[in-house]
Protein backbone atom coordinates (compact mmCIF):
# COMPACT_ATOMS: atom_id res chain seq x y z
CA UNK A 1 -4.80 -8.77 -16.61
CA UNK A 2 -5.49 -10.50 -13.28
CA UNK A 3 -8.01 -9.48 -10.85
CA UNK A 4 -6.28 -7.09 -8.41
CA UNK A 5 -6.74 -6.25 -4.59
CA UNK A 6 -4.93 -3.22 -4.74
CA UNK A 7 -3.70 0.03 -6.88
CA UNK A 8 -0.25 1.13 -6.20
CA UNK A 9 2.52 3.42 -7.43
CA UNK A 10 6.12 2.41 -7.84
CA UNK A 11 8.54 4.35 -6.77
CA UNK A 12 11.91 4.25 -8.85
CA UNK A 13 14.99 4.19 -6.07
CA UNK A 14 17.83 2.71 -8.36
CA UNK A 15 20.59 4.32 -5.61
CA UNK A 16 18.53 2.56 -2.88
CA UNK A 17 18.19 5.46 -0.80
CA UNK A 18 14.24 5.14 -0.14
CA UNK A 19 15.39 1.49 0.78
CA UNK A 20 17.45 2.66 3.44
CA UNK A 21 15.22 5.80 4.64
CA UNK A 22 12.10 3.09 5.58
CA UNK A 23 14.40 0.66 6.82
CA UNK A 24 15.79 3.38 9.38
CA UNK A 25 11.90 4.35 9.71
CA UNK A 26 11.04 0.66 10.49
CA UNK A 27 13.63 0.65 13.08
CA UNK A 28 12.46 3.51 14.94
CA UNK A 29 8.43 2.48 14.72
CA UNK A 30 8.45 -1.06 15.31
CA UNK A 31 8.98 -0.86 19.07
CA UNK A 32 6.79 1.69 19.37
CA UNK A 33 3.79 0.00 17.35
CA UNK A 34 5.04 -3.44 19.62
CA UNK A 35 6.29 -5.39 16.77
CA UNK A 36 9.86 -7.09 16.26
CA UNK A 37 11.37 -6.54 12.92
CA UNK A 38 10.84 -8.38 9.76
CA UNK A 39 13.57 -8.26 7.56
CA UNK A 40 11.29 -8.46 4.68
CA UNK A 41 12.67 -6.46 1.42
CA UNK A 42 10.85 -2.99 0.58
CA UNK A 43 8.73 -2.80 -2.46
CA UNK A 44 8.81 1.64 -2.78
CA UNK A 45 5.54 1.86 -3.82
CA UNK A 46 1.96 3.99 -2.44
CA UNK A 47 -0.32 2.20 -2.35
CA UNK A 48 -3.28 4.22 -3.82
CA UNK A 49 -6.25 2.10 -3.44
CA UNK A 50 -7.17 -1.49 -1.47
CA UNK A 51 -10.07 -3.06 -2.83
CA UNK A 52 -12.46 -4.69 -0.59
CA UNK A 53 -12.59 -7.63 -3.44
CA UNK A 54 -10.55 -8.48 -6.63
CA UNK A 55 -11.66 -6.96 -9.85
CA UNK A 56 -10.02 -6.74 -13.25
CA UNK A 57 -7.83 -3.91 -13.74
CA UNK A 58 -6.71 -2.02 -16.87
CA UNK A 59 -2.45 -1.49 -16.85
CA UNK A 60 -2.28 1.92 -17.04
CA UNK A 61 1.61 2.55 -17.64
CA UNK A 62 1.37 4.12 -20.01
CA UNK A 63 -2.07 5.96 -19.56
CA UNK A 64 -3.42 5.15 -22.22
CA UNK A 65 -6.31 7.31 -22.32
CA UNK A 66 -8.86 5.76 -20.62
CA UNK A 67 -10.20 6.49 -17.10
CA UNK A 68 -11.65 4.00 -14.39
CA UNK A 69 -13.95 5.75 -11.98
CA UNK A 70 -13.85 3.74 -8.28
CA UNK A 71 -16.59 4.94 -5.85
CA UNK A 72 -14.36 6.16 -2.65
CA UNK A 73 -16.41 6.93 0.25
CA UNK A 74 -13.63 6.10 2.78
CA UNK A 75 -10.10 6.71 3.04
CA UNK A 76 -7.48 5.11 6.11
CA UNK A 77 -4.34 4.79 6.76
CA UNK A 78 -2.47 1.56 7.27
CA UNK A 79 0.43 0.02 9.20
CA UNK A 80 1.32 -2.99 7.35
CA UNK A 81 3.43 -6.14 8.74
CA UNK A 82 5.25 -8.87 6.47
CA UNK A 83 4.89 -11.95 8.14
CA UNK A 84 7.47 -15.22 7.64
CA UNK A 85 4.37 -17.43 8.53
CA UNK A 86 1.98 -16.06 6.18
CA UNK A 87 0.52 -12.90 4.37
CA UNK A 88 1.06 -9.16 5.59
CA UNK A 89 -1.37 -8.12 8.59
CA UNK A 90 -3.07 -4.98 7.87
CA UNK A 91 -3.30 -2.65 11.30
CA UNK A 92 -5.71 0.31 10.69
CA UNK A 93 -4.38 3.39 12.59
CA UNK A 94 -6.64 6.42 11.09
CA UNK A 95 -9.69 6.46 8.64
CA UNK A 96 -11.80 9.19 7.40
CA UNK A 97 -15.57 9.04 6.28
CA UNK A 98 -15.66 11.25 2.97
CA UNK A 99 -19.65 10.43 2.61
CA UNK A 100 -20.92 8.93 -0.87
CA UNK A 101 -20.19 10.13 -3.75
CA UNK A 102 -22.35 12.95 -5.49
């Protein structure tokens, strides 16, 4: 497997109506967040977990059993903005200090 930045869920939307639901979302929230559209194609996925540096990852469809423990101390929500020019900008609007682990 290749070292990975980020854990994410896909979302299956074969009719294409989560497609359409964030594109009408992205309409409404760009001008208000003072960005022009992108026109970049949705990927339905959440993501789950960003990691501050790449590390190898176990597939886990299917679970197969085994369990990888991350320590989460922090959790935030992100706007994220597909650029033409270069990768997606990453806009924190909320985080939440959940204190180390036990």
């Amino acid at each position: 497997a290749a070292r990975a930045r980020l854990v994410a869920v896909e979302l299956d939307d074969p009719e294409g109506a989560l497609a359409e639901r964030a594109r009408r979302v992205r309409e409404a929230v760009d001008p208000v967040l003072g960005r022009t559209p992108d026109g970049a194609a949705l990927w339905p996925h959440v993501t789950v977990l960003r990691l501050g540096r790449p590390a190898r990852l176990e597939p886990l469809d299917p679970p197969a059993g085994r369990e990888q423990v991350f320590d989460v101390s922090r959790g935030a929500l992100y706007d994220s903005h597909q650029s033409p020019e270069g990768p997606p900008r990453y806009r924190e609007l909320v985080a939440v200090d959940f204190g180390p682990v036990p």
